[in-house]
C-alpha atoms as a PDB file:
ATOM      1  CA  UNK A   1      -2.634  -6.341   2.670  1.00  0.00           C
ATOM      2  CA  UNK A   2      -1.779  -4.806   5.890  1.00  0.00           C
ATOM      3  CA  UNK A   3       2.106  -4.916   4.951  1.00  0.00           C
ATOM      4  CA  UNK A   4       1.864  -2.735   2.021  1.00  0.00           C
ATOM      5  CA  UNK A   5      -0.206  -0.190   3.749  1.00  0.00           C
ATOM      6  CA  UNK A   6       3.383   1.502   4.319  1.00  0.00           C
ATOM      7  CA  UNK A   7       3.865   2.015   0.597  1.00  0.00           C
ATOM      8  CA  UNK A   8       0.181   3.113   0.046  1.00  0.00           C
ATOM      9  CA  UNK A   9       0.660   5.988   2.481  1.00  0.00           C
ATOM     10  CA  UNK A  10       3.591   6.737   1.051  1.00  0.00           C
ATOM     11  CA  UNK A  11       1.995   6.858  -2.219  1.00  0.00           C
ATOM     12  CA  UNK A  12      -0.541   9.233  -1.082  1.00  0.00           C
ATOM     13  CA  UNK A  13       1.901  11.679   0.883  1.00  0.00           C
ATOM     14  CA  UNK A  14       3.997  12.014  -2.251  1.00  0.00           C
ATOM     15  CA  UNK A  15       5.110  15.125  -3.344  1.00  0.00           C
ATOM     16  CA  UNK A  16       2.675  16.699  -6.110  1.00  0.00           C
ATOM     17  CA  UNK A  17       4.160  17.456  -9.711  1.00  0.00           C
ATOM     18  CA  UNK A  18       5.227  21.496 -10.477  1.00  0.00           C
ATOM     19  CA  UNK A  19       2.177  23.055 -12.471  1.00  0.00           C
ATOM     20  CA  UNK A  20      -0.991  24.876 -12.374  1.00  0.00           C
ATOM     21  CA  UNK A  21      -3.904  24.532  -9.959  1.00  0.00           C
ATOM     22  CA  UNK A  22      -2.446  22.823  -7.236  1.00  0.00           C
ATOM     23  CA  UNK A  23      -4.879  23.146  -4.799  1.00  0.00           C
ATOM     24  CA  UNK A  24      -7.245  21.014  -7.485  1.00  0.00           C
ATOM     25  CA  UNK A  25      -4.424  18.215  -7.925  1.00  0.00           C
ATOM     26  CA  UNK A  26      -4.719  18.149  -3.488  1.00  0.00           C
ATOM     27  CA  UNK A  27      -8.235  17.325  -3.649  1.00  0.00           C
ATOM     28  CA  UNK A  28      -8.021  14.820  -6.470  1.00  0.00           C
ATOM     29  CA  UNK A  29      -5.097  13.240  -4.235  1.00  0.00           C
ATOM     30  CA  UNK A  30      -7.542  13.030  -1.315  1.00  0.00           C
ATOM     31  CA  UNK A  31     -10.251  12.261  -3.098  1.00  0.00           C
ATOM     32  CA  UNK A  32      -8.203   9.170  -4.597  1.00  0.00           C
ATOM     33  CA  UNK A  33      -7.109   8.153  -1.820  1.00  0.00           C
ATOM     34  CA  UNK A  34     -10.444   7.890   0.375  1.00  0.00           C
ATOM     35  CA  UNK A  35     -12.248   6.237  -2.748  1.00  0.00           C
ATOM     36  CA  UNK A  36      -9.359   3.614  -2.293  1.00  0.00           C
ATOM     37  CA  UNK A  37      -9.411   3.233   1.059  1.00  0.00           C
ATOM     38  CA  UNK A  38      -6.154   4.606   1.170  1.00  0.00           C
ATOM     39  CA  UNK A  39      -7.352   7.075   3.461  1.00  0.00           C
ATOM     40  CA  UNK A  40     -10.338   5.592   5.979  1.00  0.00           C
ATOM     41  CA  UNK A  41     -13.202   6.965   7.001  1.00  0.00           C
ATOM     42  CA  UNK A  42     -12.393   8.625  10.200  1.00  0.00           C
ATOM     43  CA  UNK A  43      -8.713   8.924  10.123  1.00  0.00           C
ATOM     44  CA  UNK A  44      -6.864  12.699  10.706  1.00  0.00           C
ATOM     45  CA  UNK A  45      -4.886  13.888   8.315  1.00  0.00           C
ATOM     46  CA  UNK A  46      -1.677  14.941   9.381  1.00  0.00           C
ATOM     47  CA  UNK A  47      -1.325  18.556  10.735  1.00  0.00           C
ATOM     48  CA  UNK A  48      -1.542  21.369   7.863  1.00  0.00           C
ATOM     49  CA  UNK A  49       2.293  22.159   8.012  1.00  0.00           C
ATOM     50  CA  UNK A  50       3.378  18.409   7.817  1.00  0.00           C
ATOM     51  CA  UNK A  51       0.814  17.503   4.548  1.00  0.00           C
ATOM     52  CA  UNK A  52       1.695  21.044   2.831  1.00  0.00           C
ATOM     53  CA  UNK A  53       5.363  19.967   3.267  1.00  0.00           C
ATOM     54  CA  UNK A  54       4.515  16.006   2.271  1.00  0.00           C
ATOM     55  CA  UNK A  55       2.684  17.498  -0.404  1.00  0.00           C
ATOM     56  CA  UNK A  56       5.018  20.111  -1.485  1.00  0.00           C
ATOM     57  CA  UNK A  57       2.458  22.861  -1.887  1.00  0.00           C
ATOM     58  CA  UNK A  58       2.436  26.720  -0.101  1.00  0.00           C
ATOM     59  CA  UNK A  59       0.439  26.443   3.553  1.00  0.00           C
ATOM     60  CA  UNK A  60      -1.871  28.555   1.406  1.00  0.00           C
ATOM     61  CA  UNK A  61      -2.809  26.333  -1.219  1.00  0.00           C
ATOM     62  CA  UNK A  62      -2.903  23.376   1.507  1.00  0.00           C
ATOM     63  CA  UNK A  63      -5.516  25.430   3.273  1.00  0.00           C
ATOM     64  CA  UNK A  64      -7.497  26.374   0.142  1.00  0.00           C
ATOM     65  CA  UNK A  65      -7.942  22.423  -0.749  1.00  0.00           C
ATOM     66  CA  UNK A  66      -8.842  21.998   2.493  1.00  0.00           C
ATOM     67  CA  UNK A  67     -11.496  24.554   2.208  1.00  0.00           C
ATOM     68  CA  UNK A  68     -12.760  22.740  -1.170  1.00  0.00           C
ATOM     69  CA  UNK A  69     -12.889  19.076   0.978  1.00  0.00           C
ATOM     70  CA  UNK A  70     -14.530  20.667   3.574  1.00  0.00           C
ATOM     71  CA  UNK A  71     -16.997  22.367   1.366  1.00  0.00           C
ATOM     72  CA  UNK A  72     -17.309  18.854  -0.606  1.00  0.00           C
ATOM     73  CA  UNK A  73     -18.128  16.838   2.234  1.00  0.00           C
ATOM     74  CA  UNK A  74     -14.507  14.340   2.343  1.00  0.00           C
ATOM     75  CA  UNK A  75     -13.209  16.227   5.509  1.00  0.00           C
ATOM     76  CA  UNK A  76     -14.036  17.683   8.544  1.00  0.00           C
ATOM     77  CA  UNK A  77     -12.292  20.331  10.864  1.00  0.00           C
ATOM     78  CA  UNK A  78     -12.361  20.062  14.613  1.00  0.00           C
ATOM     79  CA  UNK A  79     -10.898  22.183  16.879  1.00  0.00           C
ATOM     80  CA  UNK A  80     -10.053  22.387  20.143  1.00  0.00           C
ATOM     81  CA  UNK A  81      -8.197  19.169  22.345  1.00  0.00           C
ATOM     82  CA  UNK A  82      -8.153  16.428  19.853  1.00  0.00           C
ATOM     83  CA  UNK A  83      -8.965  18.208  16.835  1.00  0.00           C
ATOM     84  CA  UNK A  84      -7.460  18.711  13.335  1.00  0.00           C
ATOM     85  CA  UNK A  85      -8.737  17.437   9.729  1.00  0.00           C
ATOM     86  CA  UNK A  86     -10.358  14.568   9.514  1.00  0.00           C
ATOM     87  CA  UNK A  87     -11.549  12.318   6.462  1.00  0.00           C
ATOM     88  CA  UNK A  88     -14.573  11.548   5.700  1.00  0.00           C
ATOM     89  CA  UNK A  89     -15.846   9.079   3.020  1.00  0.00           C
ATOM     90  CA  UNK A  90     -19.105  10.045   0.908  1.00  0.00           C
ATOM     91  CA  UNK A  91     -19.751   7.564  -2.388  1.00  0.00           C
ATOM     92  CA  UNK A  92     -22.031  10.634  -3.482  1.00  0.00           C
ATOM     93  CA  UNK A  93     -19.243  12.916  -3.573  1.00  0.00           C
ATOM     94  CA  UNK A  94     -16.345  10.931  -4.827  1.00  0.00           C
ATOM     95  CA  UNK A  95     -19.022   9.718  -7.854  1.00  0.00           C
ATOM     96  CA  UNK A  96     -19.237  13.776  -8.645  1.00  0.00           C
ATOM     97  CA  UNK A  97     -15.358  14.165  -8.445  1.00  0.00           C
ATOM     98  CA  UNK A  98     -14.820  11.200 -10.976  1.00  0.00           C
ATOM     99  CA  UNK A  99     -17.235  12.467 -13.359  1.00  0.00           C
ATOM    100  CA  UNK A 100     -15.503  15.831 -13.187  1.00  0.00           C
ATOM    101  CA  UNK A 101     -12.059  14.324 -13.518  1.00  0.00           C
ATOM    102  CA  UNK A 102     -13.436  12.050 -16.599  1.00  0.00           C
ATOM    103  CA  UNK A 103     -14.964  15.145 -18.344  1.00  0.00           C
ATOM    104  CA  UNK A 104     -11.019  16.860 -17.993  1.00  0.00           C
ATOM    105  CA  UNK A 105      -9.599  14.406 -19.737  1.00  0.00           C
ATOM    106  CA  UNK A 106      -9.551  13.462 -23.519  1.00  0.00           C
ATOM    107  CA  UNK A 107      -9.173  10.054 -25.484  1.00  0.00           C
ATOM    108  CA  UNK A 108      -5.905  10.242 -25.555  1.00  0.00           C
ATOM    109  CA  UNK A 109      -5.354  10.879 -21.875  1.00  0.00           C
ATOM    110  CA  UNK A 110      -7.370   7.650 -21.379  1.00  0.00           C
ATOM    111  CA  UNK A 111      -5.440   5.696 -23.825  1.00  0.00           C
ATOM    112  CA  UNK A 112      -1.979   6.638 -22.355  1.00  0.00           C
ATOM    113  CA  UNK A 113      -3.423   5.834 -18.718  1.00  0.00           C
ATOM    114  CA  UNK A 114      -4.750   2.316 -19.616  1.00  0.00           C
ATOM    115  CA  UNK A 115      -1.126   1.625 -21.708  1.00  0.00           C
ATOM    116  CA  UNK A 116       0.763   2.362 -18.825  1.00  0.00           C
ATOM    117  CA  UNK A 117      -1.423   0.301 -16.323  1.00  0.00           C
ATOM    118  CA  UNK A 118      -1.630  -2.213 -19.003  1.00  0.00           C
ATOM    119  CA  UNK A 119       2.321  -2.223 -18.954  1.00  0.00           C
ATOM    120  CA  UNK A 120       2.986  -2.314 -15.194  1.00  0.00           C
ATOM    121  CA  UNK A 121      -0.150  -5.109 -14.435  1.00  0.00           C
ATOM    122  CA  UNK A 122       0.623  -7.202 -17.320  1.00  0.00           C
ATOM    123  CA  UNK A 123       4.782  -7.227 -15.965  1.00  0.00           C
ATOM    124  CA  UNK A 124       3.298  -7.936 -12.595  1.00  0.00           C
ATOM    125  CA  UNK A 125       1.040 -11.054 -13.858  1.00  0.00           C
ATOM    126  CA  UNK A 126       3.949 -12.738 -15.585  1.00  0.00           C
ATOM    127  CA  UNK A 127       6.306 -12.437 -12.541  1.00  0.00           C
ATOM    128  CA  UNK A 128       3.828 -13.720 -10.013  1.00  0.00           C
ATOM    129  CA  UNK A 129       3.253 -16.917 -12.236  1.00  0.00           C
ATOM    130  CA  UNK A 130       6.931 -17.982 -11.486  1.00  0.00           C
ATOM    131  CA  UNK A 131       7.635 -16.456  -8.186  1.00  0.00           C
ATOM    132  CA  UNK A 132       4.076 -15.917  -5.838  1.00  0.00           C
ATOM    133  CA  UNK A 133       4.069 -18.415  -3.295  1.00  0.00           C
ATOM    134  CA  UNK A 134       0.448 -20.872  -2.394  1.00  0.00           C
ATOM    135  CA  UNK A 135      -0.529 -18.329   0.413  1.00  0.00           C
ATOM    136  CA  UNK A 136       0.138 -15.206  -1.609  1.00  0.00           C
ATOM    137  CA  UNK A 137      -2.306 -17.015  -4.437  1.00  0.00           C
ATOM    138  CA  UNK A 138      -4.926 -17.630  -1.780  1.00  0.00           C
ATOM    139  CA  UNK A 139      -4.982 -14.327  -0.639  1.00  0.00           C
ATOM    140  CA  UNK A 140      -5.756 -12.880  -4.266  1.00  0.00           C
ATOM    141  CA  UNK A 141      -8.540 -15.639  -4.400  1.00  0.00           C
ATOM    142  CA  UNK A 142      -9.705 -14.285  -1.546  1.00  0.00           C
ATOM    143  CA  UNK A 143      -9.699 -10.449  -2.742  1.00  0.00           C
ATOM    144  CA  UNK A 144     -11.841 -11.276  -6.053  1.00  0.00           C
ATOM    145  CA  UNK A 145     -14.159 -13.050  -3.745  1.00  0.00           C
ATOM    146  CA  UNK A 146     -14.575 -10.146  -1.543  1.00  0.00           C
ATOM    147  CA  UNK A 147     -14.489  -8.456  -5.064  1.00  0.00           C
ATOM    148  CA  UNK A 148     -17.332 -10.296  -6.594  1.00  0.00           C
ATOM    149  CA  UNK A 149     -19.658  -9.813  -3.283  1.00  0.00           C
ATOM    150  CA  UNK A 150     -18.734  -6.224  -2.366  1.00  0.00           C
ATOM    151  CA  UNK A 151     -22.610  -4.453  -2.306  1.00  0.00           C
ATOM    152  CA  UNK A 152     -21.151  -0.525  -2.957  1.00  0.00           C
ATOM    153  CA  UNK A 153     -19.714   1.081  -5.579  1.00  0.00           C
ATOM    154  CA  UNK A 154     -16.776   2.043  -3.182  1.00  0.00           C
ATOM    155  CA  UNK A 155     -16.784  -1.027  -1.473  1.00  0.00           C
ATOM    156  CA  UNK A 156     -16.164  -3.160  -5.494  1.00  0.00           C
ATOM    157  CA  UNK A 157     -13.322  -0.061  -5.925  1.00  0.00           C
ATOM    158  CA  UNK A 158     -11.256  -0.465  -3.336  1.00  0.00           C
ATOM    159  CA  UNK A 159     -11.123  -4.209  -3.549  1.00  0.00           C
ATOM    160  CA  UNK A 160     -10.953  -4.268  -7.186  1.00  0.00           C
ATOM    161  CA  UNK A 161      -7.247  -1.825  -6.114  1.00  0.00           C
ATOM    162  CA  UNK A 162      -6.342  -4.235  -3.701  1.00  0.00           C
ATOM    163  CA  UNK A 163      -6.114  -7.171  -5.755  1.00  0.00           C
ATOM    164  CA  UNK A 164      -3.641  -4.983  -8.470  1.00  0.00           C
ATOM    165  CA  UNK A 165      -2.019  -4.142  -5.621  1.00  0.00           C
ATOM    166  CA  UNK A 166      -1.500  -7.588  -4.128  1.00  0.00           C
ATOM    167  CA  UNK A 167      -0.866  -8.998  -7.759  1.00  0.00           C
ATOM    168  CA  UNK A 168       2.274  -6.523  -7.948  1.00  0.00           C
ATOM    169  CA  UNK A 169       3.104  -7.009  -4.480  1.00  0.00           C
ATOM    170  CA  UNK A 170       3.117 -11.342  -5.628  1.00  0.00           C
ATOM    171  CA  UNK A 171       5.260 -10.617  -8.388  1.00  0.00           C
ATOM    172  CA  UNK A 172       7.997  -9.368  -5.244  1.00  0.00           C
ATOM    173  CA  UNK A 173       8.905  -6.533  -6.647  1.00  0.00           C
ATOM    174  CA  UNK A 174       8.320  -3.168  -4.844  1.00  0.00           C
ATOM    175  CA  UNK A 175       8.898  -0.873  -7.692  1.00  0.00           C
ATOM    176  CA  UNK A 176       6.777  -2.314  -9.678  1.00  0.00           C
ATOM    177  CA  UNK A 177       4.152  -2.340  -6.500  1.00  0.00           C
ATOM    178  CA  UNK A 178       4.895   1.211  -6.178  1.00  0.00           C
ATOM    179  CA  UNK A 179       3.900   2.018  -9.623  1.00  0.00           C
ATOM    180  CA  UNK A 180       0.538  -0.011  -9.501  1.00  0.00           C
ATOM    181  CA  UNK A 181       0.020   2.223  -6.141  1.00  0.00           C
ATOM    182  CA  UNK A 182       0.673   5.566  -7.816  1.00  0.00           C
ATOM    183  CA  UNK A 183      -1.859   4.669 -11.207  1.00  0.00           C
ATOM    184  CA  UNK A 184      -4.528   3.676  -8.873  1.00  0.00           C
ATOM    185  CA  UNK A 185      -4.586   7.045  -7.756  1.00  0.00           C
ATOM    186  CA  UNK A 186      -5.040   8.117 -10.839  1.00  0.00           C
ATOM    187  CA  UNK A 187      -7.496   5.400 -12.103  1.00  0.00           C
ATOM    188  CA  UNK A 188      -9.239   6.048  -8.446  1.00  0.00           C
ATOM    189  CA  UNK A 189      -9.975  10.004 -10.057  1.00  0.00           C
ATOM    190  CA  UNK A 190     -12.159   8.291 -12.534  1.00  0.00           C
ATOM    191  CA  UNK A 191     -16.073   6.414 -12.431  1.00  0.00           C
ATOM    192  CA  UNK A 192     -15.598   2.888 -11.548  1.00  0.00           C
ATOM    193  CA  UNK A 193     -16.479   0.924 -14.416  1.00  0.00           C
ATOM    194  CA  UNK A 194     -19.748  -1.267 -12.733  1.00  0.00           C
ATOM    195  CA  UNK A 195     -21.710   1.682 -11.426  1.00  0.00           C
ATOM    196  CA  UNK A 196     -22.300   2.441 -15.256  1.00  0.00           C
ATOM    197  CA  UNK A 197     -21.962  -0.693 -17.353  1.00  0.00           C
ATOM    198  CA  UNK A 198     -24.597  -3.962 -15.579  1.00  0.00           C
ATOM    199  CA  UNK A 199     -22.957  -7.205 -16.148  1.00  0.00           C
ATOM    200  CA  UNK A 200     -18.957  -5.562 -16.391  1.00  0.00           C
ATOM    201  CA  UNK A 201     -18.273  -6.720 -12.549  1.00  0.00           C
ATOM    202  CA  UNK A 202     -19.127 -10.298 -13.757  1.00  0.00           C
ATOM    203  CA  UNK A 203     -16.603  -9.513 -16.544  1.00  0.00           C
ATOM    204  CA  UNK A 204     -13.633  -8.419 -14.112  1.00  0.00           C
ATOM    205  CA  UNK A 205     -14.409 -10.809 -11.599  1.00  0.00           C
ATOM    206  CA  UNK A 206     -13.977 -13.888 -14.325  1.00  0.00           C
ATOM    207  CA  UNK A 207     -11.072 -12.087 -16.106  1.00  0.00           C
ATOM    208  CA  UNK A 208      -9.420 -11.497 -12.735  1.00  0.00           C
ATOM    209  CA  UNK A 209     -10.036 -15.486 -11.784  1.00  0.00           C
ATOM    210  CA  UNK A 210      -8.838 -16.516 -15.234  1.00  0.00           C
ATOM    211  CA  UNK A 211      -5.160 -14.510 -14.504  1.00  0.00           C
ATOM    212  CA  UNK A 212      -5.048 -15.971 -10.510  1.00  0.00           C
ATOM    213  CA  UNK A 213      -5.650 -19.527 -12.386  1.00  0.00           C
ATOM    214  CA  UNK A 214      -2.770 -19.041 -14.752  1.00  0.00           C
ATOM    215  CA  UNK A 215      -0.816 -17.853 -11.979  1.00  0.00           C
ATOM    216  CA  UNK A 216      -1.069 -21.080 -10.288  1.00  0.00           C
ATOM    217  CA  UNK A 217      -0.801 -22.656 -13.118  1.00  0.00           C
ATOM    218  CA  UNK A 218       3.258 -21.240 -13.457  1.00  0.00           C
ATOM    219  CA  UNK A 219       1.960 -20.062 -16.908  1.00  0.00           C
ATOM    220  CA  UNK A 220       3.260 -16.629 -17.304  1.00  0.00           C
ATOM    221  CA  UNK A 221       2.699 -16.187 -21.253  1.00  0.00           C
ATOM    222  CA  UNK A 222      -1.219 -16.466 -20.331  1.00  0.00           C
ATOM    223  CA  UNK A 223      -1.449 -14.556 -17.225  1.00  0.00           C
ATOM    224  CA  UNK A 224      -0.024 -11.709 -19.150  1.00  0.00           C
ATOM    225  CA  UNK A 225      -2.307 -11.995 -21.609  1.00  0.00           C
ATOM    226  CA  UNK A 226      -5.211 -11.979 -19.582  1.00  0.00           C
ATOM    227  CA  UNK A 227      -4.277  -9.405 -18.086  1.00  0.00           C
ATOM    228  CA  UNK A 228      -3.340  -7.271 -20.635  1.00  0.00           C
ATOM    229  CA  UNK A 229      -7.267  -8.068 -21.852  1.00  0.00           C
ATOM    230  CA  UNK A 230      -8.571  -7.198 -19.043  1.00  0.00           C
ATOM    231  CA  UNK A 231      -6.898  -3.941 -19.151  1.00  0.00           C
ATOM    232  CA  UNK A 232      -8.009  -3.202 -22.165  1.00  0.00           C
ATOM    233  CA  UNK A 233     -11.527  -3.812 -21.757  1.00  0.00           C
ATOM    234  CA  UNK A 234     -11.091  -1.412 -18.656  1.00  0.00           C
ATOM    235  CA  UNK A 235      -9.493   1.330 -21.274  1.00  0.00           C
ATOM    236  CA  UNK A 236     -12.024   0.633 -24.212  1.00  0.00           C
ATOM    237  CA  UNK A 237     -14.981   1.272 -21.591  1.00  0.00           C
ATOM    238  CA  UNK A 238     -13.419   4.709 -19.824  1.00  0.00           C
ATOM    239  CA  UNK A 239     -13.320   6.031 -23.753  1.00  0.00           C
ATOM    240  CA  UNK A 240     -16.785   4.781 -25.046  1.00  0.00           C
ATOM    241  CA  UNK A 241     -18.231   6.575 -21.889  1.00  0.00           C
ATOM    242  CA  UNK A 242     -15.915  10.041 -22.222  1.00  0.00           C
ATOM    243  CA  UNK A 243     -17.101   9.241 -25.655  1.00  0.00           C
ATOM    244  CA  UNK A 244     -20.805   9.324 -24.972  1.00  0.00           C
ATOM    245  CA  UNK A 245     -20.725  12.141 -22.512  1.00  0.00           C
ATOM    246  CA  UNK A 246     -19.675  14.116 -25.250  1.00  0.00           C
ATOM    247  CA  UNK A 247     -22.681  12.763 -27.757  1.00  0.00           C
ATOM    248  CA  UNK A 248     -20.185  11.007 -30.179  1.00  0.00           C
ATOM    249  CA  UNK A 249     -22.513   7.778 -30.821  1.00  0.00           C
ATOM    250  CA  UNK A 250     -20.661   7.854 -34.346  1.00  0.00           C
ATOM    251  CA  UNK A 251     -17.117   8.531 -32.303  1.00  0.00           C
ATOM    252  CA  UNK A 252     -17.918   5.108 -30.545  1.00  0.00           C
ATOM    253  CA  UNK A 253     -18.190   3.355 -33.097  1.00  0.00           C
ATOM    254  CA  UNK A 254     -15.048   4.838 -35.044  1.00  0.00           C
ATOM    255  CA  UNK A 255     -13.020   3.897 -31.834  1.00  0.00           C
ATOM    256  CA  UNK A 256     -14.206   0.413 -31.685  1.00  0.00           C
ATOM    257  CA  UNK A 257     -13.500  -0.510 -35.365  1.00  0.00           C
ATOM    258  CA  UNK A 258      -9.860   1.238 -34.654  1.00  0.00           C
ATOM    259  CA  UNK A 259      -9.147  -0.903 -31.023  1.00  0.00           C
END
């Protein structure tokens, strides 16, 4: 995992898309990246002119999300010798963000997200099966073991990234690692899945053992499958709870009949 941490940065310090409240789509970055463990507790950013630049925002609107993590909790300024921005990771926090971000976006959003993750996971499963060697299968065993004992919410997210992240990385492709990277940032912006559904980290955990065993299996018709399940289920779940939020009991049931 350490050798992609590279990309992941990379991923993080990419410039932001032109449009409105920029200053929002910085602290949904940030926020991404700590609930990821992109960004670790305790690490300084990198100095306000070098992320505004990375970034490609105004100093000014680099300072005003700054202001907003501060005021959140997910950094902290020091000054003086050895000071600067620093991140800090809160579960409390990042669970508020996440709701926020969920409550922004509409079905459709959702849907589009979960197609295009659906897409680029799915590619990634049926690539490993013919080309990820026994060590890079071990290792993804070893990430949904880590997965399925993980005791935090943050803790079950960040591994449950990592092995997405290793599966495109076994496929050995770096676009398409690249790509997995950048919708985890996104997918990191919304609730993780177990803190509000008991019994759907059993779920991933199997689904995500059933793809690794079809990996070794060199069967790349079912580990795209599987994976392309699991995705859904992921999608269907993110609705059903915008869904509720919103008091459509009826509007669940609608979607379900239509998935």
């Amino acid at each position: 995992m350490q050798l992609l941490s590279g990309d992941a940065r990379r991923a993080v310090f990419a410039p932001l898309d032109d449009g409105a409240l920029r200053s929002e789509a910085v602290v949904r970055r940030v926020g991404s990246a700590v609930a990821l463990g992109l960004l670790a507790d305790g690490e300084q950013l990198p100095t306000e002119a070098d992320l505004a630049t990375m970034l490609n925002v105004s100093t000014v609107t680099l300072r005003e999300a700054l202001a907003e993590l501060r005021k959140l909790g997910l950094v902290e300024t020091r000054r003086g010798r050895g000071g600067g921005s620093f991140v800090r990771s809160r579960d409390d926090v990042l669970a508020e963000l996440a709701d926020a971000r969920l409550a922004e976006l509409g079905t459709t959003d959702l849907r589009e997200l979960g197609d295009v993750h659906s897409a680029v996971a799915a590619a990634a499963a049926r690539l490993a099966a013919s080309r990820a060697s026994r060590t890079e299968i071990a290792r993804l065993r070893d990430i949904v073991d880590r997965l399925a004992s993980a005791g935090s919410v943050t803790g079950q997210r960040r591994t449950d990234g990592r092995y997405y992240i290793e599966l495109a990385a076994c496929a050995q492709s770096v676009r398409l690692t690249m790509q997995e990277m950048d919708l985890h940032l996104e997918l990191g912006q919304l609730p993780w899945p177990p803190a509000h559904a008991p019994g759907l980290l059993d779920v991933m955990v199997a689904g995500h053992r059933a793809v690794i065993d079809a990996i070794e299996d060199r069967d790349a018709a079912r580990a795209r499958a599987l994976t392309e399940a699991h995705v859904e289920t992921r999608t269907v779940w993110a609705i059903e709870l915008r869904l509720q939020r919103l008091g459509g009991v009826g509007a669940v049931a609608d979607h379900r009949e239509v998935s």
